[in-house]
C-alpha atoms as a PDB file:
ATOM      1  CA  UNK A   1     -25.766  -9.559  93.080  1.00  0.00           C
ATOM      2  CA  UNK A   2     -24.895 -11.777  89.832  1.00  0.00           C
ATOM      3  CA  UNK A   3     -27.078 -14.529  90.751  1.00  0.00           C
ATOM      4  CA  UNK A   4     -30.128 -12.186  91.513  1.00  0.00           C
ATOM      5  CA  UNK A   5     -29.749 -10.716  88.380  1.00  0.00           C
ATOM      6  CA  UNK A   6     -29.559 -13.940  86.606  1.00  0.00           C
ATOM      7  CA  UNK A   7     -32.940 -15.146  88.392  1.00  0.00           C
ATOM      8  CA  UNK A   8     -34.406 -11.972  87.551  1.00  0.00           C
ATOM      9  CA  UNK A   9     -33.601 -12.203  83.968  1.00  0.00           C
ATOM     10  CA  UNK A  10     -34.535 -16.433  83.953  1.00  0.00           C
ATOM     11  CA  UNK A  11     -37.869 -15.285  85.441  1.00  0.00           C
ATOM     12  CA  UNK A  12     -38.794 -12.892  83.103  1.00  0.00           C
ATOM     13  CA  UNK A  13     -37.590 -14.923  80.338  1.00  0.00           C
ATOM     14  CA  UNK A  14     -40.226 -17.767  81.514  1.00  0.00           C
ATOM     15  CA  UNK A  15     -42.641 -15.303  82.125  1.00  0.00           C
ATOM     16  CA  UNK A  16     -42.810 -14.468  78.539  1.00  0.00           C
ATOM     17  CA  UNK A  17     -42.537 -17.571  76.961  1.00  0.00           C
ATOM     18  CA  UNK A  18     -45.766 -18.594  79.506  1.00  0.00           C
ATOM     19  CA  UNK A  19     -47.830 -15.759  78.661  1.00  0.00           C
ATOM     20  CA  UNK A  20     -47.310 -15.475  74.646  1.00  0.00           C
ATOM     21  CA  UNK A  21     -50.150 -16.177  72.401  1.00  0.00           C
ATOM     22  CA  UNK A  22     -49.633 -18.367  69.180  1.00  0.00           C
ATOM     23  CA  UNK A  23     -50.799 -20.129  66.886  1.00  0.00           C
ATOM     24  CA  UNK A  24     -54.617 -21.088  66.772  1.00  0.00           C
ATOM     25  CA  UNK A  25     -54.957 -19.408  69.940  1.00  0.00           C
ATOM     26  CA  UNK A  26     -53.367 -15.924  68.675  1.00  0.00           C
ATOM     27  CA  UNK A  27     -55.946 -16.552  65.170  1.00  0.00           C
ATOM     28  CA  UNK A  28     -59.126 -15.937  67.534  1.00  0.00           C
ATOM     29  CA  UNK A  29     -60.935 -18.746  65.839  1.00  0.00           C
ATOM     30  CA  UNK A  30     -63.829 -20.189  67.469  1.00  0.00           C
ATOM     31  CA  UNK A  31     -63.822 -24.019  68.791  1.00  0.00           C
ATOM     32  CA  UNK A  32     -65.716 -25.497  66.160  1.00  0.00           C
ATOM     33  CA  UNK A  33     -62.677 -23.609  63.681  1.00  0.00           C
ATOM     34  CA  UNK A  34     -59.819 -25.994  63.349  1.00  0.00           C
ATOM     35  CA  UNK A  35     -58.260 -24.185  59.976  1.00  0.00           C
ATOM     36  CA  UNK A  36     -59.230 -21.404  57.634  1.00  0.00           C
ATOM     37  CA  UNK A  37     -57.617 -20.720  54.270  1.00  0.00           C
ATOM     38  CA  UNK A  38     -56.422 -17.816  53.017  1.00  0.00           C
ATOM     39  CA  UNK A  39     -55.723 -17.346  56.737  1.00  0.00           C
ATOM     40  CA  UNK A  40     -57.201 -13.736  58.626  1.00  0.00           C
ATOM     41  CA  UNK A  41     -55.019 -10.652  57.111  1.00  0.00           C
ATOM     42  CA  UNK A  42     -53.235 -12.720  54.821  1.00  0.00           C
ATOM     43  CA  UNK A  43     -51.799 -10.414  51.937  1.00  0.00           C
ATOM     44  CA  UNK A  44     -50.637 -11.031  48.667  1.00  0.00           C
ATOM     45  CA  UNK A  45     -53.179 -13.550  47.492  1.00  0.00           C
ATOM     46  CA  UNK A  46     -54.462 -14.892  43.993  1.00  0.00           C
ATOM     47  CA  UNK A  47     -57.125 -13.600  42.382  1.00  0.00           C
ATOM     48  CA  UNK A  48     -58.423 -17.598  41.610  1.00  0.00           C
ATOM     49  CA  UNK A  49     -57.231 -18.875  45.622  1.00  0.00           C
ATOM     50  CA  UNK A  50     -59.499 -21.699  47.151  1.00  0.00           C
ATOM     51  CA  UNK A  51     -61.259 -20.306  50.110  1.00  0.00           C
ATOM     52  CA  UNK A  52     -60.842 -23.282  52.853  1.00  0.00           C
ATOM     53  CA  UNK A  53     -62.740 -23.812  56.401  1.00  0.00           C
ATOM     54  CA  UNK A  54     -61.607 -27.010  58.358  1.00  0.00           C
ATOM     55  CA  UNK A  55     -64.119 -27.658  61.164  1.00  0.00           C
ATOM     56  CA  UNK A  56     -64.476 -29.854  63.905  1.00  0.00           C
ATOM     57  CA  UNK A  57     -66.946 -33.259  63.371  1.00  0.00           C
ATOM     58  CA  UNK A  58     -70.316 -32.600  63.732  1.00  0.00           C
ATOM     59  CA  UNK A  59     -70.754 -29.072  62.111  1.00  0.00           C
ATOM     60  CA  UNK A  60     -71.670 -28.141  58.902  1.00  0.00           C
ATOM     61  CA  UNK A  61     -70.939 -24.467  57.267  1.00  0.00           C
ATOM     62  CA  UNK A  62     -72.156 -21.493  54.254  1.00  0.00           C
ATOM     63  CA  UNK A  63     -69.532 -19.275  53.052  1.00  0.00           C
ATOM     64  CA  UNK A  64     -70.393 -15.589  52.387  1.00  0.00           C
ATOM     65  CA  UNK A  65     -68.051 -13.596  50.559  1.00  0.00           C
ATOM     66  CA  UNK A  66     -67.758  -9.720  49.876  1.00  0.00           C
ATOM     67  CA  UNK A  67     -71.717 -10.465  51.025  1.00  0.00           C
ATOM     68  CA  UNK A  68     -72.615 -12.641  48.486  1.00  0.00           C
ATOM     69  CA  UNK A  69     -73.617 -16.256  50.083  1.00  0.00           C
ATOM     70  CA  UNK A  70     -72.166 -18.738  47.579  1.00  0.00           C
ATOM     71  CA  UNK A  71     -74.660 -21.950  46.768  1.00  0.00           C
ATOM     72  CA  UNK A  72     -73.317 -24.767  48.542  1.00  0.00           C
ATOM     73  CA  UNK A  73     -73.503 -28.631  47.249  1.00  0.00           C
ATOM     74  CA  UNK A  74     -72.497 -31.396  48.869  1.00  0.00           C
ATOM     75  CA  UNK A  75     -69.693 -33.877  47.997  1.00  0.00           C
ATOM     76  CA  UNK A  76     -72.140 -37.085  49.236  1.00  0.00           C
ATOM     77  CA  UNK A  77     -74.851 -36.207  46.636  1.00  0.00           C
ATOM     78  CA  UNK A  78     -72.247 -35.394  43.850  1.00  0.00           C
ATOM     79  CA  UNK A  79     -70.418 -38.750  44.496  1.00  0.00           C
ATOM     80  CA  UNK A  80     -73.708 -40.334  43.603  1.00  0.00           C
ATOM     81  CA  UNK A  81     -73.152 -39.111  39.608  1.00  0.00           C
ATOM     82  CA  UNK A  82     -72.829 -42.009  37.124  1.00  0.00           C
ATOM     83  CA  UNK A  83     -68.679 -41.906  35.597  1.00  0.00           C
ATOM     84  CA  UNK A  84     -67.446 -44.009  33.522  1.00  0.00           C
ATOM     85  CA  UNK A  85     -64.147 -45.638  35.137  1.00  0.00           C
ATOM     86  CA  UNK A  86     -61.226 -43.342  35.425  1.00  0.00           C
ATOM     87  CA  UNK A  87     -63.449 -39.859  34.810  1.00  0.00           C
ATOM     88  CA  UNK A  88     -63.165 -37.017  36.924  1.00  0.00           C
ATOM     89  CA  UNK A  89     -66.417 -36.189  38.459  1.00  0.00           C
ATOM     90  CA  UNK A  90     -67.591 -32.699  37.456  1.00  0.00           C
ATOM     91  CA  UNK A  91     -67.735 -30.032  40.077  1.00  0.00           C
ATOM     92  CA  UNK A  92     -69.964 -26.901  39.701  1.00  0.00           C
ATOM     93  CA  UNK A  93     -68.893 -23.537  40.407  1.00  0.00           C
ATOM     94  CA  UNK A  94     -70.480 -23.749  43.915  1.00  0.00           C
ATOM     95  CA  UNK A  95     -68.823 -23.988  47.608  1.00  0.00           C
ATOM     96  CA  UNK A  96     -68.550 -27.725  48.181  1.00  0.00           C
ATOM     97  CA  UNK A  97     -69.248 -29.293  51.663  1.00  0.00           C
ATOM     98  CA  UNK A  98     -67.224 -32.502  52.686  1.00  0.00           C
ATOM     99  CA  UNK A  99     -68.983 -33.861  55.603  1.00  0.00           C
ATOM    100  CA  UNK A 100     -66.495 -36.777  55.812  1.00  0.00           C
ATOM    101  CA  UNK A 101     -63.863 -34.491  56.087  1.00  0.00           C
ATOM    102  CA  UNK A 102     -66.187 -31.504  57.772  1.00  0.00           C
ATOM    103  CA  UNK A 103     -64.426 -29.344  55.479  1.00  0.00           C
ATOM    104  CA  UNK A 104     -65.924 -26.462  53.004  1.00  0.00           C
ATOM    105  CA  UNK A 105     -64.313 -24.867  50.430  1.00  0.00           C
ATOM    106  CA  UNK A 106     -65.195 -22.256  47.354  1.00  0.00           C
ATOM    107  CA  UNK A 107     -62.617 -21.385  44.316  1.00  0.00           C
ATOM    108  CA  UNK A 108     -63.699 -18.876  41.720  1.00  0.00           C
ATOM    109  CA  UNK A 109     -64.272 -20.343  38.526  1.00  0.00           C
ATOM    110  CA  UNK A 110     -65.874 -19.716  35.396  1.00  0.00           C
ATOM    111  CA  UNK A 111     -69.586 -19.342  35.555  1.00  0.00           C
ATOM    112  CA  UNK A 112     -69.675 -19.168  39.683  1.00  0.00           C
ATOM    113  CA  UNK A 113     -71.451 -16.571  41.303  1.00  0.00           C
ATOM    114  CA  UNK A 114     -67.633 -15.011  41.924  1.00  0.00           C
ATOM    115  CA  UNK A 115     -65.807 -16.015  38.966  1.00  0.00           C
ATOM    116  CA  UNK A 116     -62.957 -14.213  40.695  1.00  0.00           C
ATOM    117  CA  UNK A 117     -61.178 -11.766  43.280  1.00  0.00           C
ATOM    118  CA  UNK A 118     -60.727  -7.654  42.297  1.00  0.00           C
ATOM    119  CA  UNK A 119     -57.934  -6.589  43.952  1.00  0.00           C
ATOM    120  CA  UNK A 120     -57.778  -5.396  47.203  1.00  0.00           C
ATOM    121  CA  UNK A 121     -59.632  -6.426  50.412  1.00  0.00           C
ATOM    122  CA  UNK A 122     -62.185  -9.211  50.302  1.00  0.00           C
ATOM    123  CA  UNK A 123     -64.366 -10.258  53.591  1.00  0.00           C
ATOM    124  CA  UNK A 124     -65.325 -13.590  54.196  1.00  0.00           C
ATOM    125  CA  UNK A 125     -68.042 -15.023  56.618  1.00  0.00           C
ATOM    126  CA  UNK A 126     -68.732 -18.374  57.994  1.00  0.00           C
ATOM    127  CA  UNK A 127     -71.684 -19.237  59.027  1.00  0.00           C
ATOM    128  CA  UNK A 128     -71.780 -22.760  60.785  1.00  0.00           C
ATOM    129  CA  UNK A 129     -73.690 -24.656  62.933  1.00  0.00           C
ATOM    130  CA  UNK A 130     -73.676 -28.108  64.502  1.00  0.00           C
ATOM    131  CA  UNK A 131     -75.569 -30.637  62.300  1.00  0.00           C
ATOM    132  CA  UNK A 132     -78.144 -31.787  64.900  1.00  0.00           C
ATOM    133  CA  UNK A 133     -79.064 -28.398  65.823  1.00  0.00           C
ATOM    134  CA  UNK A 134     -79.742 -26.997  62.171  1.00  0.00           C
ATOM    135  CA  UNK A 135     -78.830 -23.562  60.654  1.00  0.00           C
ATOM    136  CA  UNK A 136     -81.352 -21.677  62.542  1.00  0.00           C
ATOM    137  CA  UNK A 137     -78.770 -22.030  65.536  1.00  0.00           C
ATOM    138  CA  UNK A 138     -75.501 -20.387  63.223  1.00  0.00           C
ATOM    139  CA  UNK A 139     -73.018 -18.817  64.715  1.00  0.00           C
ATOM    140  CA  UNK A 140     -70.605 -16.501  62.730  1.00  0.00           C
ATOM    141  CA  UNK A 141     -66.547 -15.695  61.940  1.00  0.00           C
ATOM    142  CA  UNK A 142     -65.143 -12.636  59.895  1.00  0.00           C
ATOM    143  CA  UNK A 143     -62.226 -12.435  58.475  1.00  0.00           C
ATOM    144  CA  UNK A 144     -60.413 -10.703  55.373  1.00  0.00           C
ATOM    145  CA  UNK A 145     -57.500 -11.194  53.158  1.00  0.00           C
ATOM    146  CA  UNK A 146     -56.095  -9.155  50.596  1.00  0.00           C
ATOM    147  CA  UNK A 147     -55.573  -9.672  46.967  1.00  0.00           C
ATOM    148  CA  UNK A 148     -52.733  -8.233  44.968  1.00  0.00           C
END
């Protein structure tokens, strides 16, 4: 009686551990998602945090936030500026696109269209697409986060 107990209990214990959702998988992103940052629900964020979408090779993105698509520019055509050796290269206020790194980011800054977050509850959209196929083939992901 023991030992069927036991196997019950070893069972159910594998049962659970075989059937839980985590991670990536629990997030809901979609395939061509391989990280977001501030991550979905996240709470007690900074009013200046760096939004951040990791994708998979091949796609290419917009952000919208609190419905307000931010300009986009991309890190190839800004590495083309002239700088003198050892300067920065200047950044505008825009969401930048790193197609290297198939990564696109936003922070509010001065003189951005969202120079930064109220608090409360802010949406964010991505709207991304596979390079060869063009934007008029986007596909979309929600999510919100909430500043303090």
């Amino acid at each position: 009686m023991i030992s069927f107990g036991l196997s019950i209990g070893v069972l159910l214990i594998v049962f659970g551990v075989n059937s839980a959702t985590t991670g990536r998988d629990a997030l809901g992103y979609p395939d061509a998602i391989i990280d977001i940052s501030p991550a979905p629900n996240d709470r007690q964020v900074l009013s200046q945090t760096e939004v951040n979408v990791d994708l998979q090779d091949g796609y290419e993105a917009v952000l919208i936030l609190d419905e307000i698509e931010i300009p986009t520019e991309r890190l190839d055509n800004l590495a083309s500026q002239i700088v003198k050796p050892g300067q920065q290269i200047v950044l505008p206020p825009t969401a930048i696109y790193d197609q290297g790194n198939s990564r696109i980011r936003f922070e509010p800054t001065e003189g951005a269209v969202i120079e930064s977050y109220s608090v409360g509850v802010h949406q964010v959209e991505i709207l991304y697409w596979r390079i060869e196929d063009g934007r008029n083939s986007a596909r979309s992901f929600t999510w919100t986060f909430e500043v303090l």
